[in-house]
Protein backbone atom coordinates (compact mmCIF):
# COMPACT_ATOMS: atom_id res chain seq x y z
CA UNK A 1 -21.64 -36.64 -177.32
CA UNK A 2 -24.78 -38.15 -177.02
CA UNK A 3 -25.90 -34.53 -174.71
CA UNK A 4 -24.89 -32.60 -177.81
CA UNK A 5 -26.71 -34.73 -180.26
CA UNK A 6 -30.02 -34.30 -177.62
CA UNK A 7 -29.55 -30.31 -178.04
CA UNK A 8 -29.08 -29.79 -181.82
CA UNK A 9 -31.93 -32.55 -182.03
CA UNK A 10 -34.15 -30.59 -179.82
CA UNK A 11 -32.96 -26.87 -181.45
CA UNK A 12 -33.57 -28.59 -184.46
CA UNK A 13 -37.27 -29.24 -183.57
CA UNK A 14 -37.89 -25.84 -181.79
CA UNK A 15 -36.63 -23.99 -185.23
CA UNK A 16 -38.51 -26.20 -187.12
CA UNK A 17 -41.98 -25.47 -184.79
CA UNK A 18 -41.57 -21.86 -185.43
CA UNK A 19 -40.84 -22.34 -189.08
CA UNK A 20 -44.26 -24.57 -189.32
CA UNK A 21 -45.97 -21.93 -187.12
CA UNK A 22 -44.83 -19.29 -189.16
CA UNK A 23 -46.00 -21.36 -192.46
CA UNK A 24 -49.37 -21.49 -191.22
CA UNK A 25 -49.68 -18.20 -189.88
CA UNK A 26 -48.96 -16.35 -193.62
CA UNK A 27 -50.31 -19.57 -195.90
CA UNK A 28 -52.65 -21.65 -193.46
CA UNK A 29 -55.33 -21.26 -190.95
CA UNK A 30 -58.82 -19.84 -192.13
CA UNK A 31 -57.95 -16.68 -193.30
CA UNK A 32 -54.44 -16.46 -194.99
CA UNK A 33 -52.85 -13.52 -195.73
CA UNK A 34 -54.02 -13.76 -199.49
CA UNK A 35 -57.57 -14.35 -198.05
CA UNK A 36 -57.37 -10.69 -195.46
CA UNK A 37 -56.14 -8.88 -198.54
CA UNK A 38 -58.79 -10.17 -200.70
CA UNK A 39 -61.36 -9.19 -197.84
CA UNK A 40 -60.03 -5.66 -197.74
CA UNK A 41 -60.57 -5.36 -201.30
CA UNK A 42 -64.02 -6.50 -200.71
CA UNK A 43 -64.39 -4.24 -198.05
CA UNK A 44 -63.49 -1.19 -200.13
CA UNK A 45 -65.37 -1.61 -202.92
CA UNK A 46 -68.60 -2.38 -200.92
CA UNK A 47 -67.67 0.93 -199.01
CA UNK A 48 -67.34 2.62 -202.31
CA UNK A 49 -70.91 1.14 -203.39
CA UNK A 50 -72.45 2.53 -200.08
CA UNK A 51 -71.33 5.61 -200.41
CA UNK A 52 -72.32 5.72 -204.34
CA UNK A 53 -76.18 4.92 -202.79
CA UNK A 54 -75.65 7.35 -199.85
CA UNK A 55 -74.65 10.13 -202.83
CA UNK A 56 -77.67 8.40 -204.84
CA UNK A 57 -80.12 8.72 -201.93
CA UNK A 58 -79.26 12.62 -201.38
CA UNK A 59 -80.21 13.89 -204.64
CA UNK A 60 -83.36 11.96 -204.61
CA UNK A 61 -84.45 13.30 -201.76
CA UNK A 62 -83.17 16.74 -203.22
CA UNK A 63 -85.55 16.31 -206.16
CA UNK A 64 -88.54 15.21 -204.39
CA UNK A 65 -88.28 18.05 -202.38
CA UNK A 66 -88.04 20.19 -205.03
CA UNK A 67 -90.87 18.83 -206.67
CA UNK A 68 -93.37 19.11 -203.79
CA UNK A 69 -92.47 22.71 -202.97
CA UNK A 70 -91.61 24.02 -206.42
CA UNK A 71 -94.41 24.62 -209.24
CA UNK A 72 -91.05 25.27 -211.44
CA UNK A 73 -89.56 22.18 -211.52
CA UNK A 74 -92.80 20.21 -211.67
CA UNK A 75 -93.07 21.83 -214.78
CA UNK A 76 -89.69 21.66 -216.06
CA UNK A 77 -90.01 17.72 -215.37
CA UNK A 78 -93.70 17.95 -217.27
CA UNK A 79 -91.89 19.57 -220.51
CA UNK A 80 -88.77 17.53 -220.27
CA UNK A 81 -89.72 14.20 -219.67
CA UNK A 82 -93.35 13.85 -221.02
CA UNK A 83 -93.27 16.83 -223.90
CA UNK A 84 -96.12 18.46 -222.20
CA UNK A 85 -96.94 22.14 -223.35
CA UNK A 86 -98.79 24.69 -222.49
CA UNK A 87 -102.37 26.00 -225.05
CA UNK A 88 -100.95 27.97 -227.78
CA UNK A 89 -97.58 26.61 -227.53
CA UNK A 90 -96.18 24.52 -230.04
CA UNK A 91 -93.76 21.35 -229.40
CA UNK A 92 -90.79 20.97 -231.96
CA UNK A 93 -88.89 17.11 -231.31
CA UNK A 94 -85.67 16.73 -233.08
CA UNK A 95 -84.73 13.41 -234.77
CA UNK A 96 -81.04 11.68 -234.92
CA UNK A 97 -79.26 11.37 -238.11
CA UNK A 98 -79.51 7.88 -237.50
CA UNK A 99 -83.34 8.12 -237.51
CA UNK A 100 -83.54 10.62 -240.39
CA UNK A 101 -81.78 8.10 -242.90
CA UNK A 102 -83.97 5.11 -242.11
CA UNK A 103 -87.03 7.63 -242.77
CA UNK A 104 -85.47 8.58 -246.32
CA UNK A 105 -84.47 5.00 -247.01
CA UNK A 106 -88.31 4.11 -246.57
């Protein structure tokens, strides 16, 4: 009897290492599984950020190309942006509604 009592107290013990080992495997350690998934998150959105700069990066360089070899768009960038115009030409700026009513209200 006493044999049988050794086994089921040393089964006993073996089940209940793997149980701890598997406890701290998923929940323990480090990184826990919570912790890996929260890093792959991470890891997704900072690729998604890198690629949004990569993306960024391109068309910047596009443009600045475009503005050292093309007279066009440096002018298109001189009307647009800083309402330059050529002698004899005349500039017309819209307002907002929003603007037009505080100028009547006045």
């Amino acid at each position: 009897m006493s044999e049988r009592v050794d086994r089921i107290g040393f089964r006993g013990l073996v089940v209940a290492l793997w149980v701890g080992t598997a406890y701290y495997l998923v929940f323990g350690g480090v990184y826990s599984v919570f912790d890996m998934q929260e890093l792959g998150t991470q890891r997704a959105a900072a690729n998604a950020r890198i690629d949004s700069l990569i993306a960024r990066t391109d068309s910047l360089i596009h443009r600045g190309d475009s503005l050292a070899t093309m007279p066009a768009a440096i002018e298109r960038v001189a009307r647009e942006e800083f309402g330059l115009v050529r002698d004899g030409e005349l500039l017309v700026r819209f307002r907002s509604p929003a603007a037009d009513s505080q100028t009547l209200d006045d």
